[in-house]
Protein backbone atom coordinates (compact mmCIF):
# COMPACT_ATOMS: atom_id res chain seq x y z
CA UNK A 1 54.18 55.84 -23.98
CA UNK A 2 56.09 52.98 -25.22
CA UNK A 3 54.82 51.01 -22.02
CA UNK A 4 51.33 51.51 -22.84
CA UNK A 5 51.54 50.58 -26.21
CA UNK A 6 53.23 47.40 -25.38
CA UNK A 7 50.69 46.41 -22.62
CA UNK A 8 48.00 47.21 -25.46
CA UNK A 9 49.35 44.93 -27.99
CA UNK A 10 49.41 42.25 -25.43
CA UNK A 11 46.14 42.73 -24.72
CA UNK A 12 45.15 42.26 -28.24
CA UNK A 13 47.17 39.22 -28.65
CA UNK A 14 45.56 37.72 -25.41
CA UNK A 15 42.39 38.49 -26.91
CA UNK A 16 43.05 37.29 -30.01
CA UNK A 17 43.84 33.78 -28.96
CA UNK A 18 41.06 33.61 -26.53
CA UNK A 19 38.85 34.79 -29.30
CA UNK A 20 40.58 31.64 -31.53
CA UNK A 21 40.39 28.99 -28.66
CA UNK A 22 36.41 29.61 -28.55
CA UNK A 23 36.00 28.98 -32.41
CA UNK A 24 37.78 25.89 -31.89
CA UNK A 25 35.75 25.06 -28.97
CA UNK A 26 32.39 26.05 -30.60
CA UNK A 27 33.16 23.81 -33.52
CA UNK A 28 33.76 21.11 -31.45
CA UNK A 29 30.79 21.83 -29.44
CA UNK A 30 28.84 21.70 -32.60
CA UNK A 31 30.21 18.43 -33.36
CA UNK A 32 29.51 16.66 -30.39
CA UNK A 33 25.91 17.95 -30.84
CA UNK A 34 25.50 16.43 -34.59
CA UNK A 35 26.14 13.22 -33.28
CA UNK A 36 25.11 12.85 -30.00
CA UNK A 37 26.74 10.12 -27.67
CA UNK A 38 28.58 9.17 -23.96
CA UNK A 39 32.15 8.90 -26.16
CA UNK A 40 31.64 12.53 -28.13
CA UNK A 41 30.46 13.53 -24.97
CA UNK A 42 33.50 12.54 -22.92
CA UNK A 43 35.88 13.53 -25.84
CA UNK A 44 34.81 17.07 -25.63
CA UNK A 45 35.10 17.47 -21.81
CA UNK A 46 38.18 15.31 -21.59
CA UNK A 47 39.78 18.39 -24.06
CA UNK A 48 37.95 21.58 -22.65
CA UNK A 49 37.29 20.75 -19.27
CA UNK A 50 36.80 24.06 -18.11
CA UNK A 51 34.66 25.44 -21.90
CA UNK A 52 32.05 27.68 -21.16
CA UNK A 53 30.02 24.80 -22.86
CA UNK A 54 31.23 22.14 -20.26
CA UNK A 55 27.70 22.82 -18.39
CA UNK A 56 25.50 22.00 -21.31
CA UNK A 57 27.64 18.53 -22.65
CA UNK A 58 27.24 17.22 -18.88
CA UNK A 59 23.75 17.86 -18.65
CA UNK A 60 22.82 16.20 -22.33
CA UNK A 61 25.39 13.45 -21.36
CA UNK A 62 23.33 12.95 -17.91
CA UNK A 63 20.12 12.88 -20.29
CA UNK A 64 21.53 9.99 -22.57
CA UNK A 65 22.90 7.83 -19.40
CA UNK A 66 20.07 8.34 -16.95
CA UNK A 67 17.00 10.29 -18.45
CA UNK A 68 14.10 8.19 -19.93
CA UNK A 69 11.93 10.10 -22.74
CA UNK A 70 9.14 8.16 -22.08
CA UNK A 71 6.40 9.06 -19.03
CA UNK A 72 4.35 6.83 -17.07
CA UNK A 73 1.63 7.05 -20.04
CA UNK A 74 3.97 5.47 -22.79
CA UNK A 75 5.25 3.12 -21.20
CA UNK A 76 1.89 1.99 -19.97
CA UNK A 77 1.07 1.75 -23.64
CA UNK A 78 4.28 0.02 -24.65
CA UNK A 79 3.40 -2.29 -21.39
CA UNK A 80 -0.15 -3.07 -22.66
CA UNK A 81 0.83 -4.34 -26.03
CA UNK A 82 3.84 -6.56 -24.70
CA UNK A 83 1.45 -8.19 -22.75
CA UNK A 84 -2.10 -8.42 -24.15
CA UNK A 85 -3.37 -11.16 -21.54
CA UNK A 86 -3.14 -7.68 -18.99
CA UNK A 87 -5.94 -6.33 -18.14
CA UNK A 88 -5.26 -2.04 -18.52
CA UNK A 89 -6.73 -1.92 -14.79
CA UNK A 90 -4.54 -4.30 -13.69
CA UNK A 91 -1.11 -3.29 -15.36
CA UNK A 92 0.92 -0.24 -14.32
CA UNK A 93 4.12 0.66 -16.02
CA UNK A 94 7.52 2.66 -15.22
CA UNK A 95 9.71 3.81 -17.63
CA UNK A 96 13.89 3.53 -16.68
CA UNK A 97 16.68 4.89 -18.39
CA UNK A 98 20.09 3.41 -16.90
CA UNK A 99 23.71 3.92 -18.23
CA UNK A 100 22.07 4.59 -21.61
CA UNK A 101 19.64 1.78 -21.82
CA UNK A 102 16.05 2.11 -21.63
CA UNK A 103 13.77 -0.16 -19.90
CA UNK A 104 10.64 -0.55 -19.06
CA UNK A 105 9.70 -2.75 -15.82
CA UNK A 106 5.48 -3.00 -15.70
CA UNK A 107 3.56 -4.58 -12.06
CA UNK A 108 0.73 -6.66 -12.98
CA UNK A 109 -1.93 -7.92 -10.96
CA UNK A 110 -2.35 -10.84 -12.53
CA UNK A 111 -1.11 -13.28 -14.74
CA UNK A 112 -0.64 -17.65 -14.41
CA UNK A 113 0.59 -18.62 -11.33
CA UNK A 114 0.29 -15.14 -9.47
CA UNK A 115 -0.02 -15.36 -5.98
CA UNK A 116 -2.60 -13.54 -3.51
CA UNK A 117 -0.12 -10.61 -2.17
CA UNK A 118 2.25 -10.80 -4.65
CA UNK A 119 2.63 -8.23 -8.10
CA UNK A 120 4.74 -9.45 -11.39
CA UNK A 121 7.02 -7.49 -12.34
CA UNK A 122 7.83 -7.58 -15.83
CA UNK A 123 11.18 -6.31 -17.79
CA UNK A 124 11.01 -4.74 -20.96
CA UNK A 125 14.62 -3.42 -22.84
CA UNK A 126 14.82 -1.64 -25.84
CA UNK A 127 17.01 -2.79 -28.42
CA UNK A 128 17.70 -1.17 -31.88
CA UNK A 129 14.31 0.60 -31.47
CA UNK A 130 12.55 -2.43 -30.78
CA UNK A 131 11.29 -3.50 -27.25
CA UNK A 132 11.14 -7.00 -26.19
CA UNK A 133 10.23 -8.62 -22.50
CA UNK A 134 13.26 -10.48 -20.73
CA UNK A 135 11.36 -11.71 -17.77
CA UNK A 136 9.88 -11.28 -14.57
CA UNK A 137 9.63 -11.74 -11.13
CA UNK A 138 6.95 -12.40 -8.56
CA UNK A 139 7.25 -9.47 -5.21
CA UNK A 140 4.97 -10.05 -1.98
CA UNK A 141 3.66 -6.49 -1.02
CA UNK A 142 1.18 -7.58 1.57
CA UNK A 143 -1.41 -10.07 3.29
CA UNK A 144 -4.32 -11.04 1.39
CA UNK A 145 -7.17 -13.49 1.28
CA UNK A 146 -7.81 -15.57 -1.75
CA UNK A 147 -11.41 -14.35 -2.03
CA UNK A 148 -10.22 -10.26 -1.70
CA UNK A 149 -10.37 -7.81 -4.46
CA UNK A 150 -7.01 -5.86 -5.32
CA UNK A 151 -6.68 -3.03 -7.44
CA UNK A 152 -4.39 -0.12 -8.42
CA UNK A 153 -5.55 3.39 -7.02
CA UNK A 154 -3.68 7.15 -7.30
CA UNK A 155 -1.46 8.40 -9.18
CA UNK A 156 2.25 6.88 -10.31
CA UNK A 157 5.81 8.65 -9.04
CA UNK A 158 9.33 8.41 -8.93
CA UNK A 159 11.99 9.68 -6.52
CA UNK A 160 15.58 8.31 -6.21
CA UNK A 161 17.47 7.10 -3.00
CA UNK A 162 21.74 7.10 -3.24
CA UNK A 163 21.17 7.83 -6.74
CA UNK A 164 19.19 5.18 -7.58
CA UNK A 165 14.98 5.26 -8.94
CA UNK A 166 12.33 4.47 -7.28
CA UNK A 167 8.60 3.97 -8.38
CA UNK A 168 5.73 4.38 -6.46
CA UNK A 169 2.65 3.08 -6.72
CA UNK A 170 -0.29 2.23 -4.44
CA UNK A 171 -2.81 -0.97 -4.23
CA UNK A 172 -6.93 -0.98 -2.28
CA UNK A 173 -7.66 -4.27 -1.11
CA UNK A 174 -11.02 -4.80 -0.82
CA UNK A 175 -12.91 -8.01 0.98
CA UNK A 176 -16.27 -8.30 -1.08
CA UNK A 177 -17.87 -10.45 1.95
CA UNK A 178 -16.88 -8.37 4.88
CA UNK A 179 -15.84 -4.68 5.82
CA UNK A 180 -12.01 -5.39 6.13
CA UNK A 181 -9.60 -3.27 3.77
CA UNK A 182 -6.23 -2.46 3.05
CA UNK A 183 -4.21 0.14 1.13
CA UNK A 184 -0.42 -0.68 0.36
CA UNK A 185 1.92 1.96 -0.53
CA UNK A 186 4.98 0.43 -2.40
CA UNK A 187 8.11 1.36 -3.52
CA UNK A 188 9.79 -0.54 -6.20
CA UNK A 189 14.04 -0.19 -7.49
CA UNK A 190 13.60 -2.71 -10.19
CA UNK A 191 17.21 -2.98 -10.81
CA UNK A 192 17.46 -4.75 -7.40
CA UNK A 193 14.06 -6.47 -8.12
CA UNK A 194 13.29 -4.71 -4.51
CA UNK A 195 10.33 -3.96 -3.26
CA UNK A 196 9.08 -2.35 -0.12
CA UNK A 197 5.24 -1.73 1.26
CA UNK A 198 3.59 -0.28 3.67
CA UNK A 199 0.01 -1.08 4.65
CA UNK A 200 -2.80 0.52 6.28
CA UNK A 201 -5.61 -1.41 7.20
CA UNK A 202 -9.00 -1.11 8.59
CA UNK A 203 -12.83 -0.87 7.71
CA UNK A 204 -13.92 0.46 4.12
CA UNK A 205 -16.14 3.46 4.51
CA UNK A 206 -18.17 5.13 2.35
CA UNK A 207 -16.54 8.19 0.22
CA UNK A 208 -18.63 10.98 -1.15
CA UNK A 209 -16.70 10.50 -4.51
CA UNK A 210 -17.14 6.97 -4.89
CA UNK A 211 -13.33 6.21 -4.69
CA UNK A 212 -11.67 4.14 -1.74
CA UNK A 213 -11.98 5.57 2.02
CA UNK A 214 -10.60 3.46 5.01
CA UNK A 215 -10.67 3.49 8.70
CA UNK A 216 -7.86 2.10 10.64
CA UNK A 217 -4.81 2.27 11.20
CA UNK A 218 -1.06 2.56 9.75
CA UNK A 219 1.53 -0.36 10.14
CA UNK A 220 4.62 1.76 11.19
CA UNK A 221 6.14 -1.20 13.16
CA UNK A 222 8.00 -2.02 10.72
CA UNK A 223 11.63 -3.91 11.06
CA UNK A 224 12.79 -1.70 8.04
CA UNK A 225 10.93 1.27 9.34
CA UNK A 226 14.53 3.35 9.90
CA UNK A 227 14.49 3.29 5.84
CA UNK A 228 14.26 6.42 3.93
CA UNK A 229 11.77 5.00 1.59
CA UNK A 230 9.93 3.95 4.53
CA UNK A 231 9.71 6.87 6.38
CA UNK A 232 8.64 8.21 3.39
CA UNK A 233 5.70 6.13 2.64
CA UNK A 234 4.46 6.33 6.52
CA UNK A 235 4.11 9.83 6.62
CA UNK A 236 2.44 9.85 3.02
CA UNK A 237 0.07 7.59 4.52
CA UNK A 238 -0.37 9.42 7.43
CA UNK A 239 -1.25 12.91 5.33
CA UNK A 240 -3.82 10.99 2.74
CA UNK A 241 -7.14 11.79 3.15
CA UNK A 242 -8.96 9.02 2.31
CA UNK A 243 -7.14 7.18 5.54
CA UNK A 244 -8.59 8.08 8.43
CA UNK A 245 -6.52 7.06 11.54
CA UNK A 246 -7.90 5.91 14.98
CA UNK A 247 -6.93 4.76 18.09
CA UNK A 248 -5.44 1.14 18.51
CA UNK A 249 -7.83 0.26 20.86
CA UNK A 250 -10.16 0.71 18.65
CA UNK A 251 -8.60 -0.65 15.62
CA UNK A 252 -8.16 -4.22 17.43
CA UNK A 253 -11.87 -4.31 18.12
CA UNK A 254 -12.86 -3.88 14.51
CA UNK A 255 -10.14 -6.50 13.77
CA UNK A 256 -11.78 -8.79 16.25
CA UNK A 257 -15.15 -8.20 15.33
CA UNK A 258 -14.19 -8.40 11.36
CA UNK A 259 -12.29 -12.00 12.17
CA UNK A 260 -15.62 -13.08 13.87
CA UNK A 261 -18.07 -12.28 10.98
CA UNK A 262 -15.45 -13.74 8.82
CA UNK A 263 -15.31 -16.98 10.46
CA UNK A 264 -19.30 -17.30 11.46
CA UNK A 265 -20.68 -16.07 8.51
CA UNK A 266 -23.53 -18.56 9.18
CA UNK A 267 -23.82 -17.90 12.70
CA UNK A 268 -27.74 -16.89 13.95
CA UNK A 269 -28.49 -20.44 11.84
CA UNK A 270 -29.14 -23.08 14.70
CA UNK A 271 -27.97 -25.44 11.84
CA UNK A 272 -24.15 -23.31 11.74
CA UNK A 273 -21.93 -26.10 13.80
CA UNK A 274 -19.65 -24.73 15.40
CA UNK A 275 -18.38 -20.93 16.13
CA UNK A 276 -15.63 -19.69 16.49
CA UNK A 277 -14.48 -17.36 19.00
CA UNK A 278 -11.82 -14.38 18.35
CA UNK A 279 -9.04 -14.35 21.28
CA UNK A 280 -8.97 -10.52 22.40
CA UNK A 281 -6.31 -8.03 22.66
CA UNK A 282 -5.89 -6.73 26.43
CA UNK A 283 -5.30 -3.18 24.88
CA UNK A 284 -8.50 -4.02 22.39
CA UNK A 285 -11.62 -1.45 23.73
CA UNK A 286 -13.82 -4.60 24.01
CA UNK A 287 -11.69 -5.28 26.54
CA UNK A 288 -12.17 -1.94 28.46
CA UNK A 289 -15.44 -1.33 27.72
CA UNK A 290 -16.41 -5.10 29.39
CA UNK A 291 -14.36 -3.99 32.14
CA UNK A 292 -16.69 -1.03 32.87
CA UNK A 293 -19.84 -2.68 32.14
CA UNK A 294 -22.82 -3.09 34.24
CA UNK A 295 -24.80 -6.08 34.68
CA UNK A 296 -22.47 -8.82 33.48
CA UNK A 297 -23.62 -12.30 33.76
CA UNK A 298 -21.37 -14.51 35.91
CA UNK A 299 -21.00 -18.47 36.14
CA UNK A 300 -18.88 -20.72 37.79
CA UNK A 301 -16.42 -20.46 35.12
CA UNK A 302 -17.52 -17.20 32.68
CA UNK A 303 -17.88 -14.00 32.96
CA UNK A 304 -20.33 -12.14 30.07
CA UNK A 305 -21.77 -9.12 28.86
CA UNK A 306 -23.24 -7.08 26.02
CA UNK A 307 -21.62 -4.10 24.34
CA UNK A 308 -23.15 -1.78 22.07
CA UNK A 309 -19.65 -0.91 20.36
CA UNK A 310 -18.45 0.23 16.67
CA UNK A 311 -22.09 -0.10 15.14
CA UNK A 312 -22.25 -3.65 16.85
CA UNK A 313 -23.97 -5.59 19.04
CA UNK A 314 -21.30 -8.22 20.91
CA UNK A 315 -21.14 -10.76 23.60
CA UNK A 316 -17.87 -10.64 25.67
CA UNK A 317 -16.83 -13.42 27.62
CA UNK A 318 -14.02 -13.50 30.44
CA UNK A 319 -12.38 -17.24 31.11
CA UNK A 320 -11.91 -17.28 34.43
CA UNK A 321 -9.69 -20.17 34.16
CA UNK A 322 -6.99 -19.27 31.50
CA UNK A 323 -8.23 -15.21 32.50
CA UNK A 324 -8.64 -14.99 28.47
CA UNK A 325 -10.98 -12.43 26.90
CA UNK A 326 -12.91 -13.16 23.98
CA UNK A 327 -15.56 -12.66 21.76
CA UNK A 328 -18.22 -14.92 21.71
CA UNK A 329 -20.98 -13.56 19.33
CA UNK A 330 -21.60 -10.08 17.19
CA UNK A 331 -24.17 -8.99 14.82
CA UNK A 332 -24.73 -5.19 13.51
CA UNK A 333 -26.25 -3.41 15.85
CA UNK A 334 -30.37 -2.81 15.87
CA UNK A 335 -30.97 -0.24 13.79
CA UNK A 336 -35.05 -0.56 13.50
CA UNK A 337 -36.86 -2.51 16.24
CA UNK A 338 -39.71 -3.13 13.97
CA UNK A 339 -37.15 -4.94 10.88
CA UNK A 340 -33.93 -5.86 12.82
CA UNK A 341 -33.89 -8.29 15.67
CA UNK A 342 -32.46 -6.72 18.97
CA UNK A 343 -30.67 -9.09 21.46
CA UNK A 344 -31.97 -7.67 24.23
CA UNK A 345 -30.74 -9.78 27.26
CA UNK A 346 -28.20 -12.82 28.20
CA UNK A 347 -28.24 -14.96 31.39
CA UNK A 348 -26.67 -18.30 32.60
CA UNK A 349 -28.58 -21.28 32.38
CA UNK A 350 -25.86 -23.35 33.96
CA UNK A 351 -22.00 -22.89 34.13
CA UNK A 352 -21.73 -23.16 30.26
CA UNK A 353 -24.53 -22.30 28.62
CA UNK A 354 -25.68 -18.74 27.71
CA UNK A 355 -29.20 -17.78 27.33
CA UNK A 356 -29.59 -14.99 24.27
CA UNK A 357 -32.96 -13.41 24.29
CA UNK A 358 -34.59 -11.57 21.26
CA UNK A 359 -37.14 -8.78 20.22
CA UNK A 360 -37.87 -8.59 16.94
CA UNK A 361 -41.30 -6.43 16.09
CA UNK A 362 -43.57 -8.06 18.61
CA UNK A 363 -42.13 -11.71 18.95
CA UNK A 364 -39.23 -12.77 20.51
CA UNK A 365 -37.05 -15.98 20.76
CA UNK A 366 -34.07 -17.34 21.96
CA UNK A 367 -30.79 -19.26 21.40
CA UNK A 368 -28.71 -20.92 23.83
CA UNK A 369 -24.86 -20.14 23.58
CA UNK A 370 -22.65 -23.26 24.96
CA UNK A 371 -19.38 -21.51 26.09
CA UNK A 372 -17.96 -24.54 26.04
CA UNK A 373 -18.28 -26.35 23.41
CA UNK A 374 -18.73 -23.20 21.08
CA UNK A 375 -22.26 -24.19 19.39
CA UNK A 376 -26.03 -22.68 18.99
CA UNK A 377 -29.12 -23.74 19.38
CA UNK A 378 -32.57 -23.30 20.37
C-alpha cells in the first residue's frame, strides 16, 4: 500500500512539472509569434528543441527565409510600374524570397540595346517596404531573325533543383514573311543569372483557338541535355499539344524549303538576280523522294526532277560532280489550275540550263533555270 502510494505521488510530481515546462514553453511560443523573426525563431528552438511546437516555429521560420507572399500577378504589377517603358505583353515577372529578402527578377522583351534572342532580366529588392531596381542582365534563349516576331505564351511556374528556384516561362517566335516558327521553353535561377532553353521549331499552323500551333520538331540534342531542368523541359515539350512532332526527314525538308522562300522571295521575277540554292540534308525526304522519282531530267553534269512534297511544288537537282543535292526552285503547290500557275514540266536545254514550263488557265510560258550560274529568265 505504501508502494502504491509512493509510485502515485511520483506520478503527480512528474506530471506536475511536465504540466509547468509546457506553460513555459507556450509562453515562449507566444512570444516568438508577437514578434516574428529568424533570431526569435532560432532562440526558441535552440531552448526547446524537441517542444511539441518545434514543428510550427520551423515551418514559419522556412516562410520568412524562403517563402515569397507575392504570386506571379503582383509582382507583374510591381514589375510594370518599375519599368513603365515595358510593354505588359512584353514583361513577365517572378517573385523570390531568399534568406529573408524579397526580390523580384522580371524578363522583358524589349528595352535599348536588346538583342534578337536575348530577354533582360531585371532585379528588383525590397527594402524597408520600398522596391527599387538594381540592374539587369541580357540572357540568349534562342536563334532569331531581326525581322521575327517574339512573344510570351502559357502560363508562368516555378519548381526548385538542389534547393534552389526556378521559373519557367515560354516564348512563340513567329516570322511574319514566311511559315518558320519557334517555341522556347526556358528555365531561369536568377540568383545565378542562369538561363536554360529549349526550342522546338517548325512551320506555324493554323489553331482552331486562334493561339500558337507548330509543326516540327524538338531540339533534344542538346550538350546540357543530361540536366534535370532539361529533361524536364523536353518532355514538357514533347506532351504540349499545340506541338505537333514529325519525322526528321521531314522536318529538314520544310527547313530547306522555308530557307529557299526566305532567300528568293523575289524569285518567279525574271528581273530577281540571282537565286539561291539550299544545300540538302542526305536524311532530308527531298532527298528520298528524288531518289524514287520517275522521269528525272539528266545532263552532262545535273540530274533534276519535280516533287509534289509538303504542299509544294520543288525542283531537285543532283551535282554529279561534288554528288551534292539541292534545291533549286519551290513555289506552293497548284491549288486551282484556273488562278494558280502549275509548273507542269522541266527539260535540259543544254548541260546547264533548265527549261520550266507553265499552265496557267489557258496560256502557258516558260523560264529558263541556269544551274550554273543560279539565275532566271525567259
Amino acid at each position: 500500500m505504501k508502494k502504491t502510494a509512493a509510485i502515485i505521488l511520483l506520478g503527480l510530481s512528474l506530471c506536475s512539472a511536465a504540466f509547468a515546462q509546457s506553460k513555459t514553453e507556450t509562453k515562449n511560443y507566444q512570444k516568438a509569434l508577437a514578434k516574428p523573426s529568424i533570431k526569435a525563431y532560432d532562440a526558441f528552438l535552440k531552448k526547446y528543441p524537441n517542444s511539441v511546437y518545434s514543428a510550427d516555429i520551423e515551418a514559419r521560420k522556412d516562410t520568412l527565409l524562403s517563402i515569397t507572399p507575392y504570386s506571379f500577378e503582383k509582382a507583374g504589377e510591381i514589375a510594370a510600374t518599375l519599368l513603365p517603358e515595358c510593354r505588359a505583353e512584353n514583361l513577365r515577372a517572378f517573385p523570390l524570397r531568399k534568406d529573408a529578402q524579397d526580390y523580384i527578377f522580371a524578363a522583358a522583351l524589349q528595352g535599348e540595346g536588346l538583342e534578337k534572342g536575348y530577354i533582360r532580366i531585371h532585379k528588383a529588392t525590397l527594402q524597408k517596404g520600398n522596391w527599387s531596381l538594381e540592374g539587369s542582365i541580357d540572357l540568349p534563349y534562342g536563334s532569331c531573325e531581326e525581322q521575327d516576331q517574339v512573344q510570351f505564351v502559357d502560363s508562368l511556374s516555378s519548381f526548385k533543383i538542389k534547393g534552389e528556384t526556378n521559373f519557367k516561362f515560354a516564348l512563340y517566335r513567329s516570322n511574319p514573311q514566311g511559315e518558320s516558327a519557334s517555341y522556347f521553353l526556358c528555365c531561369l535561377e536568377p540568383i545565378q543569372d542562369h538561363l536554360e532553353a529549349v526550342s522546338f521549331n517548325g512551320k506555324k499552323a493554323e489553331a482552331a483557338d486562334g493561339q500558337y500551333r507548330i509543326i516540327g520538331r524538338v531540339d533534344d540534342m542538346m550538350p546540357d541535355s543530361n540536366k534535370a531542368q532539361i529533361r524536364l523541359m523536353i518532355a514538357e515539350i514533347k506532351g504540349n499539344p499545340r506541338l505537333e512532332q514529325i519525322s526528321d526527314e521531314d522536318y529538314y525538308t520544310d527547313l530547306a524549303i522555308e530557307w529557299w522562300l526566305e532567300h528568293n522571295s523575289a524569285a518567279g521575277k525574271v528581273s530577281s538576280g540571282k537565286l539561291l540554292f539550299s544545300l540538302l540534308e542526305n536524311n532530308c525526304s527531298l532527298v528520298s523522294e528524288f531518289q524514287k522519282a520517275k522521269g528525272k531530267q539528266d545532263s552532262a553534269k545535273y540530274k533534276a526532277a519535280i516533287l509534289d512534297i509538303r504542299g509544294y511544288t520543288v525542283i531537285v537537282v543532283y551535282q554529279k560532280t561534288s554528288k551534292d543535292y539541292v534545291l533549286a526552285w519551290a513555289e506552293p503547290e497548284c491549288k486551282d489550275r484556273k488562278k494558280d500557275q502549275l509548273l507542269s514540266s522541266i527539260y535540259f536545254t543544254n548541260q546547264n540550263s533548265l527549261k520550266m514550263n507553265y499552265y496557267k488557265g489557258n496560256r502557258t510560258f516558260s523560264y529558263t533555270l541556269n544551274l550554273a550560274s543560279k539565275t532566271l529568265s525567259k
